[in-house]
PDB file of N, CA and C in Angstrom:
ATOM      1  N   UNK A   1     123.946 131.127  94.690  1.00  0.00           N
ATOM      2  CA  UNK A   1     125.240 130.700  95.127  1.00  0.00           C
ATOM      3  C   UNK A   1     126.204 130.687  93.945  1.00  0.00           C
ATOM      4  N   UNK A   2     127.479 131.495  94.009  1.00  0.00           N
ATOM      5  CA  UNK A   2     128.693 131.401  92.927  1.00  0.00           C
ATOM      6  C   UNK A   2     129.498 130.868  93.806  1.00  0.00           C
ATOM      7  N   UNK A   3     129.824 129.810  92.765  1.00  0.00           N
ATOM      8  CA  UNK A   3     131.485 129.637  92.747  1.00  0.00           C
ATOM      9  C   UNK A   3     132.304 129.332  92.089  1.00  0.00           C
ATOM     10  N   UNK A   4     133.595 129.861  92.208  1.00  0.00           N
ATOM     11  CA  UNK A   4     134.825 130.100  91.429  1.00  0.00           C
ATOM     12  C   UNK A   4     135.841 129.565  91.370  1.00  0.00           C
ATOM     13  N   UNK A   5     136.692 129.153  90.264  1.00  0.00           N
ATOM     14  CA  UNK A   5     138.295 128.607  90.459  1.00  0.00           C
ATOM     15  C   UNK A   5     138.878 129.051  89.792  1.00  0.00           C
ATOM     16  N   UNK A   6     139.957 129.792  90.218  1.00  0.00           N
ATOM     17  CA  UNK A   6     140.994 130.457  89.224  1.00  0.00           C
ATOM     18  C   UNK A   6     141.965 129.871  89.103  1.00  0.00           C
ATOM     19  N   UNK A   7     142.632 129.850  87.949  1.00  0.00           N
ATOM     20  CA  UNK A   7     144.266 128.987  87.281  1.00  0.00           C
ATOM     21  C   UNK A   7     145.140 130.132  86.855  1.00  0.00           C
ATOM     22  N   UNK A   8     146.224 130.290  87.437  1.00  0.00           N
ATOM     23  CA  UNK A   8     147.268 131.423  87.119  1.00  0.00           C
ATOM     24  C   UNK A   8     148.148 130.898  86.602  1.00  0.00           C
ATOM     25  N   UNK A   9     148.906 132.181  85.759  1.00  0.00           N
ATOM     26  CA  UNK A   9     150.278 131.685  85.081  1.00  0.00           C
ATOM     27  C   UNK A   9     150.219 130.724  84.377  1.00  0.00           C
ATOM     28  N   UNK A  10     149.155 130.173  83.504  1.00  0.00           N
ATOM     29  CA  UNK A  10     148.777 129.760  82.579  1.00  0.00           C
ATOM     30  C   UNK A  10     150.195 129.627  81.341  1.00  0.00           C
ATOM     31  N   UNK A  11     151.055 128.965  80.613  1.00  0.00           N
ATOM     32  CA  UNK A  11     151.704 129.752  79.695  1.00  0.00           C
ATOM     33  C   UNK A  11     151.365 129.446  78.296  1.00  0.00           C
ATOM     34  N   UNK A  12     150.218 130.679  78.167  1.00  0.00           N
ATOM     35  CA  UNK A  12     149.707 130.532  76.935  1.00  0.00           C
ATOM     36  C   UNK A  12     148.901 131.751  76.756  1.00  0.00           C
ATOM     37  N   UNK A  13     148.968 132.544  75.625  1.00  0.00           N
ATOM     38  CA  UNK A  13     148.409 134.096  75.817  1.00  0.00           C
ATOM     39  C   UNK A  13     146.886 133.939  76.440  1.00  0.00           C
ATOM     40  N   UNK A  14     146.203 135.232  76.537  1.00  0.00           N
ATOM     41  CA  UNK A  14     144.986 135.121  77.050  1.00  0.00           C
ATOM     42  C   UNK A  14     144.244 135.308  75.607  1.00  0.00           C
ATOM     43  N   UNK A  15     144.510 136.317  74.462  1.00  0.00           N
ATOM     44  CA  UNK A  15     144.133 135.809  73.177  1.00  0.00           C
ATOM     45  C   UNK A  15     143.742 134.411  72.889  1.00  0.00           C
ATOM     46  N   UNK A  16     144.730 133.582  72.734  1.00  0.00           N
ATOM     47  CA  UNK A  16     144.280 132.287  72.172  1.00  0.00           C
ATOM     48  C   UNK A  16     143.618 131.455  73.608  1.00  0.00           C
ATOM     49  N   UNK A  17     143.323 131.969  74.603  1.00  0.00           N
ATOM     50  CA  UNK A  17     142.598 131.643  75.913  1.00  0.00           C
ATOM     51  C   UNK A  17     141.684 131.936  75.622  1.00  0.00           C
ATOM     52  N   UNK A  18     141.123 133.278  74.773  1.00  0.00           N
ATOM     53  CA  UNK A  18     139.600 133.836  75.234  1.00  0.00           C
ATOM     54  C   UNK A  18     138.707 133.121  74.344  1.00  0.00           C
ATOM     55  N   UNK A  19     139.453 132.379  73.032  1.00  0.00           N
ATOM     56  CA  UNK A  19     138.724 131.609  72.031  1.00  0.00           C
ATOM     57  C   UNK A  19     138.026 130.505  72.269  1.00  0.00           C
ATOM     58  N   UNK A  20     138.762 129.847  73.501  1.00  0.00           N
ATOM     59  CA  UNK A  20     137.935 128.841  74.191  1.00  0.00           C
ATOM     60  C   UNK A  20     137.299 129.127  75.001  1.00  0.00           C
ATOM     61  N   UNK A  21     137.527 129.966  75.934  1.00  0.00           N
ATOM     62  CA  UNK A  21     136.572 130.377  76.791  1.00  0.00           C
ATOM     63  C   UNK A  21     135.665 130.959  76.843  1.00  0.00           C
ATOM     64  N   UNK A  22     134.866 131.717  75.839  1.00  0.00           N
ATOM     65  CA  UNK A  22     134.114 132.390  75.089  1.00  0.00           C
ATOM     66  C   UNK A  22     132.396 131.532  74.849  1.00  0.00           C
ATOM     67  N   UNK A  23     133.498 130.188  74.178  1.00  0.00           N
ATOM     68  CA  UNK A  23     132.664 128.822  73.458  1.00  0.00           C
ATOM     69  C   UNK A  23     131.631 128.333  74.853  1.00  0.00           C
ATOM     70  N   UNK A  24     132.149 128.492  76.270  1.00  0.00           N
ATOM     71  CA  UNK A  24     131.556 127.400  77.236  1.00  0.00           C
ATOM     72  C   UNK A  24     130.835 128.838  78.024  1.00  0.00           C
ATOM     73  N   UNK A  25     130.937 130.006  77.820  1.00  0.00           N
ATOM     74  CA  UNK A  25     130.164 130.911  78.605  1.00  0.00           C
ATOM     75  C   UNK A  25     128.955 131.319  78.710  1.00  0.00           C
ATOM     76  N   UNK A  26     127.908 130.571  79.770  1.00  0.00           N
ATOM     77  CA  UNK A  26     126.432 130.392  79.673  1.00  0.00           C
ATOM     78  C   UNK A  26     125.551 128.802  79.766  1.00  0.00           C
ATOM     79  N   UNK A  27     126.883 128.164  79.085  1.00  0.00           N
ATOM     80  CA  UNK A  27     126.260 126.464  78.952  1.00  0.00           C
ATOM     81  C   UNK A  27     126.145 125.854  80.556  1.00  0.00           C
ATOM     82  N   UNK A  28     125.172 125.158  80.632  1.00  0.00           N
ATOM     83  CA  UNK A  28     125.345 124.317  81.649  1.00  0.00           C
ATOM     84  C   UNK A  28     126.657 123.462  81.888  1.00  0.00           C
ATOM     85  N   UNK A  29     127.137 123.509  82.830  1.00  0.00           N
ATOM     86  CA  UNK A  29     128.484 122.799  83.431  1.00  0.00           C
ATOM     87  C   UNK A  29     128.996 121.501  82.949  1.00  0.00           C
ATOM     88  N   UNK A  30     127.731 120.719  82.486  1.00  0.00           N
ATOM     89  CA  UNK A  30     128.141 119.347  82.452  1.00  0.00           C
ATOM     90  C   UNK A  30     128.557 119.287  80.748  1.00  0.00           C
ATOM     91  N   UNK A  31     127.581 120.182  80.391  1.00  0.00           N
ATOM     92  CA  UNK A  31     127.747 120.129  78.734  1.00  0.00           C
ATOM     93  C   UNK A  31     128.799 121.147  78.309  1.00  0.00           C
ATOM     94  N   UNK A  32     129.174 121.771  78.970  1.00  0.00           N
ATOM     95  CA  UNK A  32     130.376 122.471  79.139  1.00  0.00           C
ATOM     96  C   UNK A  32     131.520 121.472  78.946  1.00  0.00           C
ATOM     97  N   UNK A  33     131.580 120.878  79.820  1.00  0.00           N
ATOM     98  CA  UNK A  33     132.850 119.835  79.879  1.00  0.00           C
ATOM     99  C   UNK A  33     132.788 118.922  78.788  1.00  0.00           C
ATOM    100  N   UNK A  34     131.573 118.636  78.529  1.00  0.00           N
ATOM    101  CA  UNK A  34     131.439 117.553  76.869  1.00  0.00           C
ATOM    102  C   UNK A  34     132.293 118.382  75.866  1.00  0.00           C
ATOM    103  N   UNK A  35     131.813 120.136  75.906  1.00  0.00           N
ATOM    104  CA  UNK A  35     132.250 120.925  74.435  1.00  0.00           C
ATOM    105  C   UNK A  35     133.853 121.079  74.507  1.00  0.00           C
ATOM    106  N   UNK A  36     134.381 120.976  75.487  1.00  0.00           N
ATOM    107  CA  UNK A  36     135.764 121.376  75.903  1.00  0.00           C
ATOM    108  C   UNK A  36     136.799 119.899  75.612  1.00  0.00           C
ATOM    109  N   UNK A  37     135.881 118.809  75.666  1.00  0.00           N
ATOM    110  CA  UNK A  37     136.489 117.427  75.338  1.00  0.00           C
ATOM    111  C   UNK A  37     136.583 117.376  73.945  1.00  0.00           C
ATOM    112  N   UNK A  38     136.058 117.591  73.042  1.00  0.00           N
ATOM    113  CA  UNK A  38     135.865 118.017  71.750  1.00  0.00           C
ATOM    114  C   UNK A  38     136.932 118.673  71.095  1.00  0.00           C
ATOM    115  N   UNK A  39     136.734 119.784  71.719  1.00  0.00           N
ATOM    116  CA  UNK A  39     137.912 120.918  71.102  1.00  0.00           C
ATOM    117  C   UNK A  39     139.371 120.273  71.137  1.00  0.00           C
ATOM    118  N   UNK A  40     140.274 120.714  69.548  1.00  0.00           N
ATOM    119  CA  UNK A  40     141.252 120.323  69.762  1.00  0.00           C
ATOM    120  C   UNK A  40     142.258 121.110  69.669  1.00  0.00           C
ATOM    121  N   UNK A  41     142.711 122.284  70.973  1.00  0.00           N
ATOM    122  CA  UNK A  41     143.295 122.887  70.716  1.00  0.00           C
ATOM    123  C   UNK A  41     144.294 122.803  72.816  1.00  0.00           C
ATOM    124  N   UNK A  42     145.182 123.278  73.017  1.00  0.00           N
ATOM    125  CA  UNK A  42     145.379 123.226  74.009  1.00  0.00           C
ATOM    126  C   UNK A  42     145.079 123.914  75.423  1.00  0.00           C
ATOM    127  N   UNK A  43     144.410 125.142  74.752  1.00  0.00           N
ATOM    128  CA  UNK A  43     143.961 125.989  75.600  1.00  0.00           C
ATOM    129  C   UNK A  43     142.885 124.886  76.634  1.00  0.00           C
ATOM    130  N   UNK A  44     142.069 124.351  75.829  1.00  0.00           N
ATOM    131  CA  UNK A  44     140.715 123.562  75.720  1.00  0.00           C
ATOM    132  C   UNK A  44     140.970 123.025  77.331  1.00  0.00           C
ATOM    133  N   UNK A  45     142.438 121.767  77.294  1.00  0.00           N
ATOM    134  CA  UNK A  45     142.721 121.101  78.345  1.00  0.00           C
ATOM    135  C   UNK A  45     142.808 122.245  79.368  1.00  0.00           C
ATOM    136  N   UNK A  46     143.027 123.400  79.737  1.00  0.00           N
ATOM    137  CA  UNK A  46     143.935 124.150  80.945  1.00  0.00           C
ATOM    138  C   UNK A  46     142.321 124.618  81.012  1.00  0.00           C
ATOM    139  N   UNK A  47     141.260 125.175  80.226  1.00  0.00           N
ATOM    140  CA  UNK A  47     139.680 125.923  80.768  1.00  0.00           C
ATOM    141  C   UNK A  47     139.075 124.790  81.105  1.00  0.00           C
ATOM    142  N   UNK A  48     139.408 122.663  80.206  1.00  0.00           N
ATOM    143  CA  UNK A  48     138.454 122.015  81.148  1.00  0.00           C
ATOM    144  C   UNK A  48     139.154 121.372  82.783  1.00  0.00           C
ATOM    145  N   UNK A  49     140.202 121.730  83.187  1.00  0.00           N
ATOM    146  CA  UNK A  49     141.013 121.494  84.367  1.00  0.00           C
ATOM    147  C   UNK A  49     139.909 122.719  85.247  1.00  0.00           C
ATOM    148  N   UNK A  50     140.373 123.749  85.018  1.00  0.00           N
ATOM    149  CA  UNK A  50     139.654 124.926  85.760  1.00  0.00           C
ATOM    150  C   UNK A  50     138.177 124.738  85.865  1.00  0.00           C
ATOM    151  N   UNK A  51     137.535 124.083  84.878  1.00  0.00           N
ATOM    152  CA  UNK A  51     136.237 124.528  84.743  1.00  0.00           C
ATOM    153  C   UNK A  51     135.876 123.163  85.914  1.00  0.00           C
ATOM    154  N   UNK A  52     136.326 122.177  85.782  1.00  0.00           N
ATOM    155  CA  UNK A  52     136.500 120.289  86.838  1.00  0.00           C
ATOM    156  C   UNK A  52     136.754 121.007  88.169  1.00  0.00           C
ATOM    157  N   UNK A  53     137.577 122.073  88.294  1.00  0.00           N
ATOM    158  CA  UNK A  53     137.724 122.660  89.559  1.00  0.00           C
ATOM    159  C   UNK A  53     136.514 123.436  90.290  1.00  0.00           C
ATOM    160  N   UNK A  54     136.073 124.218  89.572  1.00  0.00           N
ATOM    161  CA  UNK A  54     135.223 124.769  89.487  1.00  0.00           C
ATOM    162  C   UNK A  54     133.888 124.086  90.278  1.00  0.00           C
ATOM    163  N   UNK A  55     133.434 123.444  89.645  1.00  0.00           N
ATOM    164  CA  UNK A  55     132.362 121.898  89.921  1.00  0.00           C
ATOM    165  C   UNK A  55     132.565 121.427  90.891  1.00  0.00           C
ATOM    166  N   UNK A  56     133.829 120.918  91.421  1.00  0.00           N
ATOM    167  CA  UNK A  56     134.149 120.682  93.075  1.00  0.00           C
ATOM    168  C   UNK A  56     134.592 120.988  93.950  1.00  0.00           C
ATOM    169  N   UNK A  57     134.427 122.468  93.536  1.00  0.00           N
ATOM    170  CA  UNK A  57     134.396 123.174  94.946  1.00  0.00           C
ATOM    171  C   UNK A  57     133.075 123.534  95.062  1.00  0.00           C
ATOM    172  N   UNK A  58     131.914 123.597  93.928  1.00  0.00           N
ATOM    173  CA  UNK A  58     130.431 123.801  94.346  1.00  0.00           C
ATOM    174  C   UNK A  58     130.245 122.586  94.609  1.00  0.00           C
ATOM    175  N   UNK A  59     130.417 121.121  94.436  1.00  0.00           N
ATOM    176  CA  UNK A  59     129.765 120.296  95.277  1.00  0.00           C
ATOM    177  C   UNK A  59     130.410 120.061  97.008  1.00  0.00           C
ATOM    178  N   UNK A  60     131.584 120.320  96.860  1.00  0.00           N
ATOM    179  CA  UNK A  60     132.474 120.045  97.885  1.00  0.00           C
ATOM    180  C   UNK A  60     132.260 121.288  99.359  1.00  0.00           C
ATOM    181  N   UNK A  61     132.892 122.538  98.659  1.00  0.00           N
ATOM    182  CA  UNK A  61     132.011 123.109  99.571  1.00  0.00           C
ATOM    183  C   UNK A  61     131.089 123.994  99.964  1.00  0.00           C
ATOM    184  N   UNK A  62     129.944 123.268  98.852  1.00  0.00           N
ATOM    185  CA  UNK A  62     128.108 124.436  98.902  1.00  0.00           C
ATOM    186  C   UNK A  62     127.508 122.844  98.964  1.00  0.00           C
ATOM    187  N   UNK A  63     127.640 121.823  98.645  1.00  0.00           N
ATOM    188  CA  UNK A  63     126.882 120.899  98.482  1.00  0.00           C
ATOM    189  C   UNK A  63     125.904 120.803  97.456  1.00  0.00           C
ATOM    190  N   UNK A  64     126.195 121.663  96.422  1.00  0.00           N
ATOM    191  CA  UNK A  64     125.838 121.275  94.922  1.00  0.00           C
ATOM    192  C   UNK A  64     125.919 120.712  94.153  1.00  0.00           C
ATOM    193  N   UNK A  65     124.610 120.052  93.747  1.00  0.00           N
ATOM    194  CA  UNK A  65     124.759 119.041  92.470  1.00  0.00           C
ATOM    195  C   UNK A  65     125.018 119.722  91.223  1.00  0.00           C
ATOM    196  N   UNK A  66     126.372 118.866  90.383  1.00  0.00           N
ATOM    197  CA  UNK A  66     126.649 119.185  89.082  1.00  0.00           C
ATOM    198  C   UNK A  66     125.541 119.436  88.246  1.00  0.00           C
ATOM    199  N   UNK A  67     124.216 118.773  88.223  1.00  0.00           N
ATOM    200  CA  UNK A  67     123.213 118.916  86.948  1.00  0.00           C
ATOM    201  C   UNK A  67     122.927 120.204  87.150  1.00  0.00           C
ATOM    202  N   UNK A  68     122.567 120.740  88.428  1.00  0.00           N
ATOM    203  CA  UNK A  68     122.311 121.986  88.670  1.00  0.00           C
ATOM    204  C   UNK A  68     123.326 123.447  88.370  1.00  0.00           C
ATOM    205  N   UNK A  69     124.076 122.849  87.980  1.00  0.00           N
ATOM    206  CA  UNK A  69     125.408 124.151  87.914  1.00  0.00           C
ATOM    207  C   UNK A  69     125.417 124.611  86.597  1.00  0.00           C
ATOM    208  N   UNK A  70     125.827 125.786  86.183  1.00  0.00           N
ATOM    209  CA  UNK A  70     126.037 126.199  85.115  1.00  0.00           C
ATOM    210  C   UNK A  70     126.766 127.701  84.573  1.00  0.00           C
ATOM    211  N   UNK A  71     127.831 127.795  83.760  1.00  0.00           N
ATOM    212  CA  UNK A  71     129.166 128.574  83.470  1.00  0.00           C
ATOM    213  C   UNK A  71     128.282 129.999  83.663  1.00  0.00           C
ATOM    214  N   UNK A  72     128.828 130.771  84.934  1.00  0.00           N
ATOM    215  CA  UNK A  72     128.313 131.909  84.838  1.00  0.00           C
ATOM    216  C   UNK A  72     128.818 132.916  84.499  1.00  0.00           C
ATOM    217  N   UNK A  73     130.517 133.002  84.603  1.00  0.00           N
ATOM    218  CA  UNK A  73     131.515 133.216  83.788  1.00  0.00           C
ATOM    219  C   UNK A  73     132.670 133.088  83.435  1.00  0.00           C
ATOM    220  N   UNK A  74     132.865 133.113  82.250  1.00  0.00           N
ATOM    221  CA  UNK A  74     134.420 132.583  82.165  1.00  0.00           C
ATOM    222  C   UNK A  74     135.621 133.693  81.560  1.00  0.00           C
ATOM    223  N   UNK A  75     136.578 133.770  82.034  1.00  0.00           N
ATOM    224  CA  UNK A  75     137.338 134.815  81.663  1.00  0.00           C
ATOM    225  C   UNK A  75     138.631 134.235  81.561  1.00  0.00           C
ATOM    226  N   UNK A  76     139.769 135.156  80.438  1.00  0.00           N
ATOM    227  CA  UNK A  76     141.278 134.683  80.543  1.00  0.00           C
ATOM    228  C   UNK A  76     141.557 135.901  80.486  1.00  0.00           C
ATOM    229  N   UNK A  77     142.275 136.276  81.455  1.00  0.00           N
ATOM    230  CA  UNK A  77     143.023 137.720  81.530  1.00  0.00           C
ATOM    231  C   UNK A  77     144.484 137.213  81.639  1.00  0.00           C
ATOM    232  N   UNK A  78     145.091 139.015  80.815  1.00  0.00           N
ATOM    233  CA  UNK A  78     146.658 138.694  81.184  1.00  0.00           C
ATOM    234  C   UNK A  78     147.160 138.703  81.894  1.00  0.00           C
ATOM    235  N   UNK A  79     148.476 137.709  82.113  1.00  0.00           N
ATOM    236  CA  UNK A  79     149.067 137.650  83.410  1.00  0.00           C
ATOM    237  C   UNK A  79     150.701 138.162  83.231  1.00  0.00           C
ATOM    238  N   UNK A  80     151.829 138.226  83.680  1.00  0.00           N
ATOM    239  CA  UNK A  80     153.034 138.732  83.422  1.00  0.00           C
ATOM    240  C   UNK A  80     153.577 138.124  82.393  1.00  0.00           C
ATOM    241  N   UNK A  81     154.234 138.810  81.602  1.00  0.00           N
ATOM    242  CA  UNK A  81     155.162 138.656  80.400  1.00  0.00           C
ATOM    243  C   UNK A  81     156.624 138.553  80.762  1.00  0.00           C
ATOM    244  N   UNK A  82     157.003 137.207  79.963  1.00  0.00           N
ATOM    245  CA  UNK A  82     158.350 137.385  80.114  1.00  0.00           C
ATOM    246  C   UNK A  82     159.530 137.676  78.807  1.00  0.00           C
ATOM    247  N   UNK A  83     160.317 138.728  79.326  1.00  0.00           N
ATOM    248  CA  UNK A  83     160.553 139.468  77.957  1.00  0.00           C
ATOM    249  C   UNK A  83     162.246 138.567  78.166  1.00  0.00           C
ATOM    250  N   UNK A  84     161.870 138.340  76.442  1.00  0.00           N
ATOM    251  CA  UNK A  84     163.849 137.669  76.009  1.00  0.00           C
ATOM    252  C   UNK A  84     164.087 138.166  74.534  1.00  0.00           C
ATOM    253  N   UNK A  85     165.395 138.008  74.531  1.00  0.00           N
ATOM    254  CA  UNK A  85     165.496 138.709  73.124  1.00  0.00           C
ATOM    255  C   UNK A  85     166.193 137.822  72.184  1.00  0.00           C
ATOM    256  N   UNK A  86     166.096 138.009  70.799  1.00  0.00           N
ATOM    257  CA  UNK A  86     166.599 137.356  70.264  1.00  0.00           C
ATOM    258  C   UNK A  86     167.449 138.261  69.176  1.00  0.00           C
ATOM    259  N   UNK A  87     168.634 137.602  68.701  1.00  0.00           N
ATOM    260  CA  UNK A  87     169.836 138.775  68.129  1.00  0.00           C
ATOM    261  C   UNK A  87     169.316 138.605  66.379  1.00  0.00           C
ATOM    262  N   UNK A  88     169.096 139.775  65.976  1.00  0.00           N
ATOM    263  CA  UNK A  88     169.226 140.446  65.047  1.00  0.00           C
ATOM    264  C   UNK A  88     170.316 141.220  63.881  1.00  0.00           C
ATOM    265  N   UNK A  89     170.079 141.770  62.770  1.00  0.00           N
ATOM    266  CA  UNK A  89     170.665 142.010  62.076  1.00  0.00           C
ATOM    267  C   UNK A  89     171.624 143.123  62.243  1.00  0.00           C
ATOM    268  N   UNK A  90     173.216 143.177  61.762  1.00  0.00           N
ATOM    269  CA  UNK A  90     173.361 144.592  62.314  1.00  0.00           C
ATOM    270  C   UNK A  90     173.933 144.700  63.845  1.00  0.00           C
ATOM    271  N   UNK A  91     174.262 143.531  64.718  1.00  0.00           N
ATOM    272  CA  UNK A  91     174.106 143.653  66.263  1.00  0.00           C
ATOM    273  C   UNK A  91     172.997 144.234  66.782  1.00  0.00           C
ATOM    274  N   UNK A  92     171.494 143.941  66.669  1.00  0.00           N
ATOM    275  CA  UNK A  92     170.467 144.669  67.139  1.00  0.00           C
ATOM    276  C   UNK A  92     169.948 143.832  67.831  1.00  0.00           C
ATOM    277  N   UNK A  93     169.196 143.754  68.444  1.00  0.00           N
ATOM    278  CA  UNK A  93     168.227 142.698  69.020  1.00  0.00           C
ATOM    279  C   UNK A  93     166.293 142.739  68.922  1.00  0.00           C
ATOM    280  N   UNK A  94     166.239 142.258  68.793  1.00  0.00           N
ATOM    281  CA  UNK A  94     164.694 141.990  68.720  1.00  0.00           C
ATOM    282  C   UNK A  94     163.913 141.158  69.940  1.00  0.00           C
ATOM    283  N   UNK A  95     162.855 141.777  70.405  1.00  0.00           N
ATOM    284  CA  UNK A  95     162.278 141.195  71.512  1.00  0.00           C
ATOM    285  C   UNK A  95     161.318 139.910  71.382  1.00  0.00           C
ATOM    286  N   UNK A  96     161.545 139.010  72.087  1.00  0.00           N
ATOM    287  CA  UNK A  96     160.429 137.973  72.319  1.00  0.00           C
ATOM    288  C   UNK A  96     159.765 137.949  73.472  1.00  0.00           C
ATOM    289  N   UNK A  97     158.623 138.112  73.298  1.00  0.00           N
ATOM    290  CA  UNK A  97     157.332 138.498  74.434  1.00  0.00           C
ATOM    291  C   UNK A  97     156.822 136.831  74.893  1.00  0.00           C
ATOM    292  N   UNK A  98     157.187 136.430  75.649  1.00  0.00           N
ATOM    293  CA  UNK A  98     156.385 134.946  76.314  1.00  0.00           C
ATOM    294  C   UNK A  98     155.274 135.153  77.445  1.00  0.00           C
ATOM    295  N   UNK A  99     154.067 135.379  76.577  1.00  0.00           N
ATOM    296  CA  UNK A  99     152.812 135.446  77.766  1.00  0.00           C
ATOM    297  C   UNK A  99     152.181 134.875  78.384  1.00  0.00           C
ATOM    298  N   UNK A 100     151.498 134.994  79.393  1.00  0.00           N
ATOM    299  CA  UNK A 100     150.772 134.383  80.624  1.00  0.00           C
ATOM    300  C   UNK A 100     149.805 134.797  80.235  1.00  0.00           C
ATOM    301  N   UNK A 101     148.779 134.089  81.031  1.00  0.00           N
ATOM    302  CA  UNK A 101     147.045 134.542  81.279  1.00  0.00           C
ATOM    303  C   UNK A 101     146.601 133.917  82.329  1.00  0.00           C
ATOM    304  N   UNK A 102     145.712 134.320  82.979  1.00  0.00           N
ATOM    305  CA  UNK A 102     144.966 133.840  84.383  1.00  0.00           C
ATOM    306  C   UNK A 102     143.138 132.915  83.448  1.00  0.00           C
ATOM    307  N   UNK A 103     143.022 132.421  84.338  1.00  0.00           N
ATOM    308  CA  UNK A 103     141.575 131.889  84.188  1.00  0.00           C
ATOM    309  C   UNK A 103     140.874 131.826  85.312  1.00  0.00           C
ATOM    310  N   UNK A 104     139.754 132.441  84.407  1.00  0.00           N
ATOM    311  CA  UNK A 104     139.061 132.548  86.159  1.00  0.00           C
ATOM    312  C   UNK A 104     137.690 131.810  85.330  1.00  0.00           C
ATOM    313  N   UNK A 105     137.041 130.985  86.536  1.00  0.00           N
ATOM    314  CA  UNK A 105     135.847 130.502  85.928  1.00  0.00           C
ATOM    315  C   UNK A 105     134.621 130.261  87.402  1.00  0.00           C
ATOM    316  N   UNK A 106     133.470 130.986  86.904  1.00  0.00           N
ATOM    317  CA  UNK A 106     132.671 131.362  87.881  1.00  0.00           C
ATOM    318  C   UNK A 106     131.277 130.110  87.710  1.00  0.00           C
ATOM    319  N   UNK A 107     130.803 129.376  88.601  1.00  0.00           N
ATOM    320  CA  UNK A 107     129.340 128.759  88.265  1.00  0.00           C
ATOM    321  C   UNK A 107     128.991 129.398  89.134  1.00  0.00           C
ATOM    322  N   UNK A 108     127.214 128.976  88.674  1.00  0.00           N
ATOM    323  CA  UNK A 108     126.032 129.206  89.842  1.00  0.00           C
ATOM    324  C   UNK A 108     125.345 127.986  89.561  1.00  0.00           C
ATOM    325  N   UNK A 109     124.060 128.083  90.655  1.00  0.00           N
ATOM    326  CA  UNK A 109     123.053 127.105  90.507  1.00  0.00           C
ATOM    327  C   UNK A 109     121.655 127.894  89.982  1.00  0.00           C
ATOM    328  N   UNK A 110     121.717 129.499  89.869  1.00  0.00           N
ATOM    329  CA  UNK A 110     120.733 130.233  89.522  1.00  0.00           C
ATOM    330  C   UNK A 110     120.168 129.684  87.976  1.00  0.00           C
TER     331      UNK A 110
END
């Protein structure tokens, strides 16, 4: 049995997303959420929201116990960019890229 919770539009690249999400891929669920309390970075809070989601929708609706669960995968992909510019030398402009990322986070009980 998998199950999944995805978090979109995240605003925070999927780069500095995949650094945390990387850390909890494979661990059991519960100790998952210990390593993510730890971390002090912000990504940390938005993969342990998703990953809490995650967990209750397998107990909620498979009727799975948390001890039994564990990160089967975790991913941050990119999501839309929002492009602004900022003025430059010369009358030129220079672009500022503001990125998104999705999170997707998969358990099983396997």
């Amino acid at each position: 049995m998998q199950v999944q919770a995805i978090t979109k539009n995240v605003r925070m690249s999927a780069q500095k997303m995949r650094e945390v999400v990387r850390q909890i891929q494979g661990l059991p669920a519960l100790q998952a959420q210990a390593v993510l309390k730890v971390i002090p970075r912000k990504s940390a809070r938005f993969v342990a929201k998703t990953l809490s989601s995650a967990i209750a929708n397998a107990e909620n609706n498979n009727g799975a116990k948390p001890e039994s669960l564990r990160v089967k995968e975790a991913v941050a992909g990119q999501a839309t960019t929002m492009k602004r510019f900022t003025p430059k030398a010369r009358g030129s402009a220079g672009p500022i890229l503001k990125r998104n990322c999705h999170i997707k986070i998969t358990v099983s009980d396997e």
